[in-house]
N, C-alpha and C. Protein backbone atom coordinates (compact mmCIF):
# COMPACT_ATOMS: atom_id res chain seq x y z
N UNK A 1 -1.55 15.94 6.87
CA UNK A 1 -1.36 15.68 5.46
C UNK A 1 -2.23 16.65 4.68
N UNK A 2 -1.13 17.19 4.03
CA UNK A 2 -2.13 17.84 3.43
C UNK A 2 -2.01 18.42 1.65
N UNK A 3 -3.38 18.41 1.04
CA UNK A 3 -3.39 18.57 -0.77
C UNK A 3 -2.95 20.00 -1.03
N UNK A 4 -2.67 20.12 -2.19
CA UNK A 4 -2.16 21.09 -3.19
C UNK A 4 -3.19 21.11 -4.32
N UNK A 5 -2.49 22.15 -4.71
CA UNK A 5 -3.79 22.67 -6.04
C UNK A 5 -3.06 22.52 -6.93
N UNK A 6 -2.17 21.79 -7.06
CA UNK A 6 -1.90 20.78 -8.48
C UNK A 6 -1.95 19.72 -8.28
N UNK A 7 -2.36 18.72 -9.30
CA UNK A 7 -2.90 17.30 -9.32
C UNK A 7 -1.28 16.78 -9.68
N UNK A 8 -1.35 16.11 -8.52
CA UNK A 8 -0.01 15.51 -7.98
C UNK A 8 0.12 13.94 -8.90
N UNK A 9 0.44 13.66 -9.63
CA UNK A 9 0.94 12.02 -10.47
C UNK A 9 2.26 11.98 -10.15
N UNK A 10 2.60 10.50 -9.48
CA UNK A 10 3.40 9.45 -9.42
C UNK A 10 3.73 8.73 -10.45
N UNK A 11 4.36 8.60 -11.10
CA UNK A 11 4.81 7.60 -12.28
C UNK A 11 6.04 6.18 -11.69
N UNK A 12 5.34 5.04 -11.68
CA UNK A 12 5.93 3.81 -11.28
C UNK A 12 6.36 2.90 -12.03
N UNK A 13 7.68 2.50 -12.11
CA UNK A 13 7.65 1.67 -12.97
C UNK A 13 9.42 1.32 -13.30
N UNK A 14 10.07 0.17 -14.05
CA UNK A 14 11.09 0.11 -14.20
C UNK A 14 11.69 1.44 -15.27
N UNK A 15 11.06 2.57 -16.13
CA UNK A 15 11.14 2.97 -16.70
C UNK A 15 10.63 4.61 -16.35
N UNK A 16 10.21 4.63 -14.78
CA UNK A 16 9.66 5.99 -14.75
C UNK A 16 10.56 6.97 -14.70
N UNK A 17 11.95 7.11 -14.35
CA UNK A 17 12.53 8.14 -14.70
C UNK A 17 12.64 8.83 -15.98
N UNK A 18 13.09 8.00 -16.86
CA UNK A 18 13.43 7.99 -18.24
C UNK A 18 11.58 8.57 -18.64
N UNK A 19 10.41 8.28 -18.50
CA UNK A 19 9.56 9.06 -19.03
C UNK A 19 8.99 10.16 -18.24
N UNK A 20 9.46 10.21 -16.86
CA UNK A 20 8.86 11.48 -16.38
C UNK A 20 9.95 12.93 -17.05
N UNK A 21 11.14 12.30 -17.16
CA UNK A 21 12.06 13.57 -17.93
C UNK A 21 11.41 13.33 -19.31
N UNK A 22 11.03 12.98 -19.91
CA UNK A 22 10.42 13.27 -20.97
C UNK A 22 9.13 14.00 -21.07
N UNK A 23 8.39 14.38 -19.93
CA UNK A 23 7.36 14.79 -19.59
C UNK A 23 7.22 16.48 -19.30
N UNK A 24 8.27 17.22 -19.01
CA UNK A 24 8.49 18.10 -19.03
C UNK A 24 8.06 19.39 -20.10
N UNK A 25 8.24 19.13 -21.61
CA UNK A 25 7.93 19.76 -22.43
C UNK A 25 6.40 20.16 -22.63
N UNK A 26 5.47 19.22 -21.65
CA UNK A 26 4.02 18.97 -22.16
C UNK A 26 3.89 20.95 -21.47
N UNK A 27 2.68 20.90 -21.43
CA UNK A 27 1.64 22.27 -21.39
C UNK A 27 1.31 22.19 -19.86
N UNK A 28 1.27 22.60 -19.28
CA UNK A 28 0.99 22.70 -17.78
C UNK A 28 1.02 21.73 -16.94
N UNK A 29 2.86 20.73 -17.39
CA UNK A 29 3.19 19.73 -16.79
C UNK A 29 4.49 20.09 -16.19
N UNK A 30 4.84 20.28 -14.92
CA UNK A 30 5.86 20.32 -14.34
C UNK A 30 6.61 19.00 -14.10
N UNK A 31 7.61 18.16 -14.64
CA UNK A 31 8.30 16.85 -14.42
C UNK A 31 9.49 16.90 -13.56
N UNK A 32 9.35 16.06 -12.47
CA UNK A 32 10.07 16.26 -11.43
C UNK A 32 10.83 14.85 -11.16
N UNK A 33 12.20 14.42 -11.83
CA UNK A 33 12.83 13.22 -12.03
C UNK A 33 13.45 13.11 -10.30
N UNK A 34 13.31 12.59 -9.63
CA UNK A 34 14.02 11.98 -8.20
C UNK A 34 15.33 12.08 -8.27
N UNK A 35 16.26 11.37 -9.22
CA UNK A 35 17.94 11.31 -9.62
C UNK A 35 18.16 11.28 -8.09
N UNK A 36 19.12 12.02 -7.42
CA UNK A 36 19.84 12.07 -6.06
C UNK A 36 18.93 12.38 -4.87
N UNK A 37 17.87 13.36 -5.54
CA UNK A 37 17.45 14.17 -4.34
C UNK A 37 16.73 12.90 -3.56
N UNK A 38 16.43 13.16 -2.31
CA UNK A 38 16.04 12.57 -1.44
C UNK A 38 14.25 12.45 -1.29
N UNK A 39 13.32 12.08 -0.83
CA UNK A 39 11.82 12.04 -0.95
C UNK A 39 11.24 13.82 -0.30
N UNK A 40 11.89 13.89 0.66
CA UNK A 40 12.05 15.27 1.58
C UNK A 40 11.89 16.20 0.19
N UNK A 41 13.00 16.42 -0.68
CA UNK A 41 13.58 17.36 -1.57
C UNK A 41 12.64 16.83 -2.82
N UNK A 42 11.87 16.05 -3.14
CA UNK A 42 10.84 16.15 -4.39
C UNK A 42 9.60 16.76 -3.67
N UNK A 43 9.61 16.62 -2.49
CA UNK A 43 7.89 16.98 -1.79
C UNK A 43 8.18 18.14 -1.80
N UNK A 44 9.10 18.94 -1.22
CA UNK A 44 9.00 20.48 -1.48
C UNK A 44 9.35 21.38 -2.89
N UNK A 45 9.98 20.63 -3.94
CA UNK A 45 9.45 20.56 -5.23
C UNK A 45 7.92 21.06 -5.64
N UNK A 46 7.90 19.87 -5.22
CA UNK A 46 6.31 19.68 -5.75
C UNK A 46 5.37 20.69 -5.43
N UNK A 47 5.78 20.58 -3.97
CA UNK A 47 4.95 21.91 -3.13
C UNK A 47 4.92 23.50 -3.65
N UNK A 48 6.06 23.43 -3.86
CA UNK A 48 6.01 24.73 -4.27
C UNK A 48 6.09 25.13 -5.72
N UNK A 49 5.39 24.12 -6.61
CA UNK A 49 5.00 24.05 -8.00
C UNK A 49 3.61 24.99 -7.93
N UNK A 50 3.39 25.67 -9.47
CA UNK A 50 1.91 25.97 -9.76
C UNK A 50 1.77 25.43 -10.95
N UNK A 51 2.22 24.52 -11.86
CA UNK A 51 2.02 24.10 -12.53
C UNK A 51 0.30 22.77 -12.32
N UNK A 52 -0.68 22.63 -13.18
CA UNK A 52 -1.60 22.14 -13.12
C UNK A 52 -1.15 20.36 -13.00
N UNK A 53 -0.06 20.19 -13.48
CA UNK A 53 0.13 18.26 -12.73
C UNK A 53 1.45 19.17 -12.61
N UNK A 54 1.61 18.41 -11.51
CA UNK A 54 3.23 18.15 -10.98
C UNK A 54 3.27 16.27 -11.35
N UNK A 55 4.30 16.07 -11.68
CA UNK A 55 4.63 14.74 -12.41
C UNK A 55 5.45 14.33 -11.62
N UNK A 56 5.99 13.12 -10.81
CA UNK A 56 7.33 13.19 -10.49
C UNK A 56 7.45 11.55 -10.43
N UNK A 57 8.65 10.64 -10.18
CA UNK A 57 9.03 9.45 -9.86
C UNK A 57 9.26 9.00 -8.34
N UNK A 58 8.97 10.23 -7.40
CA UNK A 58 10.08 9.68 -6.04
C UNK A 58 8.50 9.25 -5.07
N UNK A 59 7.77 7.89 -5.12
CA UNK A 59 6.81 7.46 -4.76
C UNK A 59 7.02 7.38 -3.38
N UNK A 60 5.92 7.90 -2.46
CA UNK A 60 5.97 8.42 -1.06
C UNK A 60 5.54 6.68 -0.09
N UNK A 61 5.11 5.27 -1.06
CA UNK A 61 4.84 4.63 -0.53
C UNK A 61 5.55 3.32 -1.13
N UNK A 62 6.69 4.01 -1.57
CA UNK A 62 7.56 2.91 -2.32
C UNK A 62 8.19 1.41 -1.41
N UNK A 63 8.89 2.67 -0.11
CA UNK A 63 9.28 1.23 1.12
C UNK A 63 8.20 0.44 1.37
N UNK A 64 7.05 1.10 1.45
CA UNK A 64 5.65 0.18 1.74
C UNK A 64 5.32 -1.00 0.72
N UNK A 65 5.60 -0.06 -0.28
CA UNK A 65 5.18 -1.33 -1.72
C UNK A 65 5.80 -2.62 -1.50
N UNK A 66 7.70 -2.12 -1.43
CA UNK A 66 8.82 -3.26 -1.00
C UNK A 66 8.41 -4.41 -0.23
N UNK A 67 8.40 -3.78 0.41
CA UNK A 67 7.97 -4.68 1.55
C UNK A 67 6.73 -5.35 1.85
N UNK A 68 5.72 -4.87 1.14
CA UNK A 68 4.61 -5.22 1.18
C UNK A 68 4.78 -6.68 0.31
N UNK A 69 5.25 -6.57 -0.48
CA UNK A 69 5.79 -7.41 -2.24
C UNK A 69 6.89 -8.31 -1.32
N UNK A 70 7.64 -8.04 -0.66
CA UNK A 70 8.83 -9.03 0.05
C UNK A 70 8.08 -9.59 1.03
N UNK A 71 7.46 -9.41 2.00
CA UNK A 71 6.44 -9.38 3.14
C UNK A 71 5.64 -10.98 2.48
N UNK A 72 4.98 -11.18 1.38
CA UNK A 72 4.64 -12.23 0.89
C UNK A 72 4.98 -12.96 -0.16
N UNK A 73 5.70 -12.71 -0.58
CA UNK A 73 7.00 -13.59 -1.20
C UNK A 73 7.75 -14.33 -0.32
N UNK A 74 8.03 -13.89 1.23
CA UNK A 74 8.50 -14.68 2.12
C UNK A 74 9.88 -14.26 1.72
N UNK A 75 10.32 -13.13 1.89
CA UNK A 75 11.82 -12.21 1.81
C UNK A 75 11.43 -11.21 2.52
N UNK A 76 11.18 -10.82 3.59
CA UNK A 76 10.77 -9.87 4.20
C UNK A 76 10.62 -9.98 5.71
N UNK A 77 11.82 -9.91 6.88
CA UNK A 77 11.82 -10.36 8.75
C UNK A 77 10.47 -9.49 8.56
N UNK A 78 10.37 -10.43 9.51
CA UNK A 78 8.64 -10.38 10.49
C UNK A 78 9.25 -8.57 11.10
N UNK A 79 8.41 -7.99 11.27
CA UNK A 79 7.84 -6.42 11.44
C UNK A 79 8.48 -5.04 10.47
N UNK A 80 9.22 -5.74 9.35
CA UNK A 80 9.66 -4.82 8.51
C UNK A 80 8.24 -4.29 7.40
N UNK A 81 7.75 -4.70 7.02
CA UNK A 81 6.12 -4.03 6.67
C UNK A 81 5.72 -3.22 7.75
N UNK A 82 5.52 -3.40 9.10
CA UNK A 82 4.93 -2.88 9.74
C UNK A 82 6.58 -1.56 10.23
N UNK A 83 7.46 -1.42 10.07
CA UNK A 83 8.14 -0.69 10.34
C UNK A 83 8.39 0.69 8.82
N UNK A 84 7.69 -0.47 7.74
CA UNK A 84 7.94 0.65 6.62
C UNK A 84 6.40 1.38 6.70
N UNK A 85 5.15 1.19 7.25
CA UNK A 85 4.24 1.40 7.38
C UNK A 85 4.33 2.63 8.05
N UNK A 86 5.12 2.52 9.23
CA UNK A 86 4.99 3.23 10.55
C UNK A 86 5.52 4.89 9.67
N UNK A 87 6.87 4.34 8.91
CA UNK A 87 7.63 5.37 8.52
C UNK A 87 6.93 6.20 7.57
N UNK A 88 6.13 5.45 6.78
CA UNK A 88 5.80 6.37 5.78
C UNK A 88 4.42 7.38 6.46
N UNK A 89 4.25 6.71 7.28
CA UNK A 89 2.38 7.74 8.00
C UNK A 89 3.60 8.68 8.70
N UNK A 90 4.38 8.36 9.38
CA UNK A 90 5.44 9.45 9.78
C UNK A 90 5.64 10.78 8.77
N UNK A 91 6.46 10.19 8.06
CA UNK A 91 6.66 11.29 6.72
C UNK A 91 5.18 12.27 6.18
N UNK A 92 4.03 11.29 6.29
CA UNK A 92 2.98 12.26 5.63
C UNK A 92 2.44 12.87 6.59
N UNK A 93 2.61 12.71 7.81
CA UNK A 93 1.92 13.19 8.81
C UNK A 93 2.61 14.98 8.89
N UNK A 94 3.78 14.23 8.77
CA UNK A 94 4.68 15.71 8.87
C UNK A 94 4.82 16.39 7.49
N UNK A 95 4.77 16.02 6.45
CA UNK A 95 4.31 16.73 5.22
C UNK A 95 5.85 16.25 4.84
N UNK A 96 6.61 15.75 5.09
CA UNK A 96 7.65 15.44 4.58
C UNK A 96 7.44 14.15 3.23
N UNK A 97 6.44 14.34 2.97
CA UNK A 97 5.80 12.97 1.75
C UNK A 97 4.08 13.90 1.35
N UNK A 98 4.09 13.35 0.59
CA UNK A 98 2.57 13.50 -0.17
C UNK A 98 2.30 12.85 -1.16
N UNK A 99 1.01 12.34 -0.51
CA UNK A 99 0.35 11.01 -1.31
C UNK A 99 0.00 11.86 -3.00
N UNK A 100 0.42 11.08 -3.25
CA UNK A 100 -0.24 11.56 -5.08
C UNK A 100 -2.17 11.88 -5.11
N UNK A 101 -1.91 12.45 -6.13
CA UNK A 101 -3.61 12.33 -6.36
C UNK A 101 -3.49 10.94 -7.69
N UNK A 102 -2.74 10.74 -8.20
CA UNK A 102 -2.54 9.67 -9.17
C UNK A 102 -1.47 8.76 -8.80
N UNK A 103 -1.23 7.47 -9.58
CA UNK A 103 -0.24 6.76 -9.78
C UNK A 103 -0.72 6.24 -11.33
N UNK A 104 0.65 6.53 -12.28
CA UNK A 104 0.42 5.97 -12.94
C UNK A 104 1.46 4.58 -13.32
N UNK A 105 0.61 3.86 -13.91
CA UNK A 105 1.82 2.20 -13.48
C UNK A 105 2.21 1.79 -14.63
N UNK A 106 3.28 1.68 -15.00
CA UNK A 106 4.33 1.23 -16.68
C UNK A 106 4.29 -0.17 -16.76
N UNK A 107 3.61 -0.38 -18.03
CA UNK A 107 3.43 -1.85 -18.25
C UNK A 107 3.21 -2.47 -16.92
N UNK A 108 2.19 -2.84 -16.84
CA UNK A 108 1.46 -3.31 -15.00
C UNK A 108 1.69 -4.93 -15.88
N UNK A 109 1.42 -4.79 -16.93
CA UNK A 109 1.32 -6.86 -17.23
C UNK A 109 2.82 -7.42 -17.14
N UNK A 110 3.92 -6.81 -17.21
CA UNK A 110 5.32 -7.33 -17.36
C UNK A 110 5.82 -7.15 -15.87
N UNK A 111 4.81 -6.47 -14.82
CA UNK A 111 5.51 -6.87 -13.59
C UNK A 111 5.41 -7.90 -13.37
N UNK A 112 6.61 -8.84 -11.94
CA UNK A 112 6.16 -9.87 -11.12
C UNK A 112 4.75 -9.64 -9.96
N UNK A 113 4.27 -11.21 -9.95
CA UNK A 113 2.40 -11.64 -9.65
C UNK A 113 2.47 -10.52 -8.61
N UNK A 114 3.10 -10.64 -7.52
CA UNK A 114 2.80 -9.71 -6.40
C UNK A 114 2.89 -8.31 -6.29
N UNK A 115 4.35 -7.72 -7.33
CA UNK A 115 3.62 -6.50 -7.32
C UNK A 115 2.66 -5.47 -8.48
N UNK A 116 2.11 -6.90 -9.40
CA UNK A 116 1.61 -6.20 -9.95
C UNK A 116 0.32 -6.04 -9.03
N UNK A 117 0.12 -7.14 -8.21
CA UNK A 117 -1.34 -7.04 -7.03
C UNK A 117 -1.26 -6.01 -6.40
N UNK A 118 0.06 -5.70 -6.02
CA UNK A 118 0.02 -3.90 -5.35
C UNK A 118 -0.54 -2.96 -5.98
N UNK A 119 -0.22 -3.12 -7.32
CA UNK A 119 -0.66 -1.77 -7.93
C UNK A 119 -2.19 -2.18 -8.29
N UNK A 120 -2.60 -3.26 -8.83
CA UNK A 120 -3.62 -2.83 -9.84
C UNK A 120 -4.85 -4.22 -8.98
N UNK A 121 -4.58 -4.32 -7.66
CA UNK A 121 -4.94 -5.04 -6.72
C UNK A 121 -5.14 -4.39 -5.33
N UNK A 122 -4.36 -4.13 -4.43
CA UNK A 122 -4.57 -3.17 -3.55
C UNK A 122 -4.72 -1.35 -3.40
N UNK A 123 -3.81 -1.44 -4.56
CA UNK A 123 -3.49 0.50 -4.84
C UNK A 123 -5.19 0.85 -5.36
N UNK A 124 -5.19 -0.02 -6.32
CA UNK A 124 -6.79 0.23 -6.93
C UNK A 124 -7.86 -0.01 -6.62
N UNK A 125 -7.88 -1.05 -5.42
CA UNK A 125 -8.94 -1.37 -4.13
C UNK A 125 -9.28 -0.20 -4.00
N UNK A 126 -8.23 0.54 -3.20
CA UNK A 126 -8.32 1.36 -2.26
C UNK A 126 -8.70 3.17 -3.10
N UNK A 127 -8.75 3.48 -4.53
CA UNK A 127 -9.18 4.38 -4.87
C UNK A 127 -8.93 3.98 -6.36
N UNK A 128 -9.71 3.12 -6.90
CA UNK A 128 -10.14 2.20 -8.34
C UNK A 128 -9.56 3.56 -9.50
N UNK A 129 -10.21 5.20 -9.45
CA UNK A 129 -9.32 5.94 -10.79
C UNK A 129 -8.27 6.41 -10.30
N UNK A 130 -7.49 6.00 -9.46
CA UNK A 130 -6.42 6.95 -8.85
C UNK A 130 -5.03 6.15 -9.51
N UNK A 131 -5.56 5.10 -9.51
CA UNK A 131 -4.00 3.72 -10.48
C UNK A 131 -4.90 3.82 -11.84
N UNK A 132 -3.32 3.93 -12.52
CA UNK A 132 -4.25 4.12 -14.18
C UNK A 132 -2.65 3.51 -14.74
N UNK A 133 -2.99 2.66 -15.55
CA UNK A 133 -2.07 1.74 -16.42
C UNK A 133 -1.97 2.29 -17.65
N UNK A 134 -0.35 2.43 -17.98
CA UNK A 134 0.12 2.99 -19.11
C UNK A 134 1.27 2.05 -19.79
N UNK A 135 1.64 2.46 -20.62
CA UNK A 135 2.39 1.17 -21.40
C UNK A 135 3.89 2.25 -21.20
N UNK A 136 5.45 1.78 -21.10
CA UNK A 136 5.99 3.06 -20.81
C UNK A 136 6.63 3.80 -21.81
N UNK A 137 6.20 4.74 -21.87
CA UNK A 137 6.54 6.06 -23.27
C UNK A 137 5.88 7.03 -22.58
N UNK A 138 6.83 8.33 -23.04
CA UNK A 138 5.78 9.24 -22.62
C UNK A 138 4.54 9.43 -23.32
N UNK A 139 4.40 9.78 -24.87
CA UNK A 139 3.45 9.54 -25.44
C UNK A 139 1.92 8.97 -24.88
N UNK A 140 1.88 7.57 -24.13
CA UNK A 140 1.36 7.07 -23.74
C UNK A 140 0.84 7.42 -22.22
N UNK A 141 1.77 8.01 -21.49
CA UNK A 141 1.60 8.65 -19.92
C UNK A 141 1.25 9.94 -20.53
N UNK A 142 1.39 10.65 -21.49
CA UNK A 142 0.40 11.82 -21.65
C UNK A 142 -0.82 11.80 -22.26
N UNK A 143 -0.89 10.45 -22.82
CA UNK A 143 -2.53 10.14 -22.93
C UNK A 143 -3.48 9.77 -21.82
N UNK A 144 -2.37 9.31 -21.00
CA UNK A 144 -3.18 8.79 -19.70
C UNK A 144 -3.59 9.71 -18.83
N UNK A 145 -2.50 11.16 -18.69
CA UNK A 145 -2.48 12.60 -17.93
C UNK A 145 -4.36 13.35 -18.56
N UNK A 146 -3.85 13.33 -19.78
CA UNK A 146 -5.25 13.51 -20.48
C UNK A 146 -6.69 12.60 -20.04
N UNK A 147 -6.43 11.67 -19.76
CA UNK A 147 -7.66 10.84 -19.34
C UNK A 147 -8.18 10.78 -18.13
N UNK A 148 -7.36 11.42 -17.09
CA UNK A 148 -7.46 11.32 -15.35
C UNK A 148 -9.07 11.79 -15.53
N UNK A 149 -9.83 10.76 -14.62
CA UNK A 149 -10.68 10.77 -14.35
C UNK A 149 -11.20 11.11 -12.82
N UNK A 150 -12.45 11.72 -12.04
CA UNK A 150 -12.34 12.09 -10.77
C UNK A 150 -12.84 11.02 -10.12
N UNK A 151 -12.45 10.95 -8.87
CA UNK A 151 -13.30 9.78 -8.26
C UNK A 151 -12.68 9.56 -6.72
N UNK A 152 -13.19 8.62 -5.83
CA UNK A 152 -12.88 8.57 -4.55
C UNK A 152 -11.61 8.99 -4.72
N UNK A 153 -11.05 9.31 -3.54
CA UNK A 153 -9.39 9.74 -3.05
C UNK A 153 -8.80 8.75 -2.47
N UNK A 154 -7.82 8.83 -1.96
CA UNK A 154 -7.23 7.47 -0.97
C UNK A 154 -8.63 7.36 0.37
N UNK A 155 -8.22 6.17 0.69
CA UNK A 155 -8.94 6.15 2.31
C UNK A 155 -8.76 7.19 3.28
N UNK A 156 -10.08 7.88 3.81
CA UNK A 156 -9.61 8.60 5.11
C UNK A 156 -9.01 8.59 5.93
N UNK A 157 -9.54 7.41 6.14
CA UNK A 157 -8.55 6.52 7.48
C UNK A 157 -7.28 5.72 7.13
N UNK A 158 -5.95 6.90 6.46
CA UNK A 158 -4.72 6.26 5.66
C UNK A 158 -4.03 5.39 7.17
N UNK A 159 -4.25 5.79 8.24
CA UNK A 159 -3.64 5.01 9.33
C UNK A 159 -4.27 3.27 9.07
N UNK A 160 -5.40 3.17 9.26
CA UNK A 160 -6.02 2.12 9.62
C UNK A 160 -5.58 1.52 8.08
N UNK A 161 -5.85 1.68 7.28
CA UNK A 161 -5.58 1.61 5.53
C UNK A 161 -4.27 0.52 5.59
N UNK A 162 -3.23 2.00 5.45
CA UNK A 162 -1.97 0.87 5.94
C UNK A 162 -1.68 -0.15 7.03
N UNK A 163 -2.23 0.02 7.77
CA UNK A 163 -1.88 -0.85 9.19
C UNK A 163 -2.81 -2.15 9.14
N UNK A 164 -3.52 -2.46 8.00
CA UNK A 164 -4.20 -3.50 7.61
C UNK A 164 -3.15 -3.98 6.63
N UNK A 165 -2.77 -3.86 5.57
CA UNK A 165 -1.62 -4.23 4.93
C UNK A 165 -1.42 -5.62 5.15
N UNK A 166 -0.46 -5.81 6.30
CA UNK A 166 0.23 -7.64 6.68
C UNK A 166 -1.01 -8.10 5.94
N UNK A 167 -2.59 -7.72 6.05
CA UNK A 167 -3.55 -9.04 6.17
C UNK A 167 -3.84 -8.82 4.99
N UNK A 168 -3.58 -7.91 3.87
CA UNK A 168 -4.13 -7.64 2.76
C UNK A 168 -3.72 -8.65 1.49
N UNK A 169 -3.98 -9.69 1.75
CA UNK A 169 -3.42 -10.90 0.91
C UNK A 169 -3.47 -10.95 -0.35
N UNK A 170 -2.16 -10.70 -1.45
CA UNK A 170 -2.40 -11.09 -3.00
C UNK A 170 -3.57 -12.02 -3.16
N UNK A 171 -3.96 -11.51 -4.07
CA UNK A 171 -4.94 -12.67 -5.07
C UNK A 171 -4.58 -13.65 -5.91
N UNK A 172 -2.73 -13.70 -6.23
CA UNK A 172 -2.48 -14.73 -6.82
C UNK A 172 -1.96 -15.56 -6.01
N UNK A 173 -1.88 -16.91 -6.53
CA UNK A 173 -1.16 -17.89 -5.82
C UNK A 173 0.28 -17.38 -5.57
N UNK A 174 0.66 -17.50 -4.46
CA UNK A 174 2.57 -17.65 -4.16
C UNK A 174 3.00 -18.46 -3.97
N UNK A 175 4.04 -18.24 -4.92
CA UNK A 175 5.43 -19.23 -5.28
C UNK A 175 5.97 -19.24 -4.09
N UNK A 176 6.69 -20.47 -3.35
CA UNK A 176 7.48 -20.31 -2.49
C UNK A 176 8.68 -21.21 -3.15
């Protein structure tokens, strides 16, 4: 796995397409909308950007999120977390994915309990300035681009990281 010398942001959210194409016009923002292409075809995008953020929507740990969010909701067969786990250390191992240096998360208060715990609960456990909450407009995700702050990176140990997951229990109560 390996970084680039542009600061890589993820934009998540029911609304991230619609503001990462709006993101494009900014000043040394390359916006990279997902539409058809496949996760494969935004990573080498990205890769071969020199723009100072590469921006894009196609999140390298999205099946993980799914499932992580279905996984305890109790919609989710027993080893499908651990099969979307497997896949995604697959993909980054081989460079076919790359972890963001950011995520930024669209309206985090209007998600449902569990995945807003992904984002602003486990995502932010695990590297507290790397999830940064935006309301969704671009306006607002380019105030947030402006505000990136430096600080720990993901976990070293992204194997062990994810493969803890099953036990990484929401903090809110679940509905069954």
């Amino acid at each position: 796995m390996r970084r680039l010398n542009s600061t890589v942001v993820v934009v998540v959210g029911e609304r991230a397409a619609e503001v990462v194409g709006s993101l494009g016009s900014l000043h040394n923002v390359r916006a990279v909308v997902r539409g058809d292409r496949d996760p494969a075809e935004v990573t080498e995008v990205v890769r071969r950007s020199g723009a100072m953020y590469v921006v894009h929507d196609a999140d390298p740990l999205a099946e993980v999120a799914r499932t992580w969010e279905a996984f305890f909701d109790g919609d989710e067969p027993t080893g499908g977390l651990e099969v979307a786990i497997e896949r995604a250390l697959s993909d980054l191992r081989a460079d076919r994915a790359i972890l963001p240096d950011y995520y930024v998360v669209l309206d985090p208060e209007d998600l449902p309990p569990t995945r807003r715990h992904w984002w602003m609960g486990v995502m932010a456990a695990a590297a507290p300035v790397r999830v940064v909450p935006a309301k969704a407009s671009a306006p607002d995700v380019a105030e947030a681009l402006s505000g990136l702050s430096a600080g720990r990176w993901w976990p070293q140990d992204l194997a062990s990281w994810l493969r803890a997951l099953p036990r990484t229990v929401p903090d809110q109560p679940l509905l069954t």
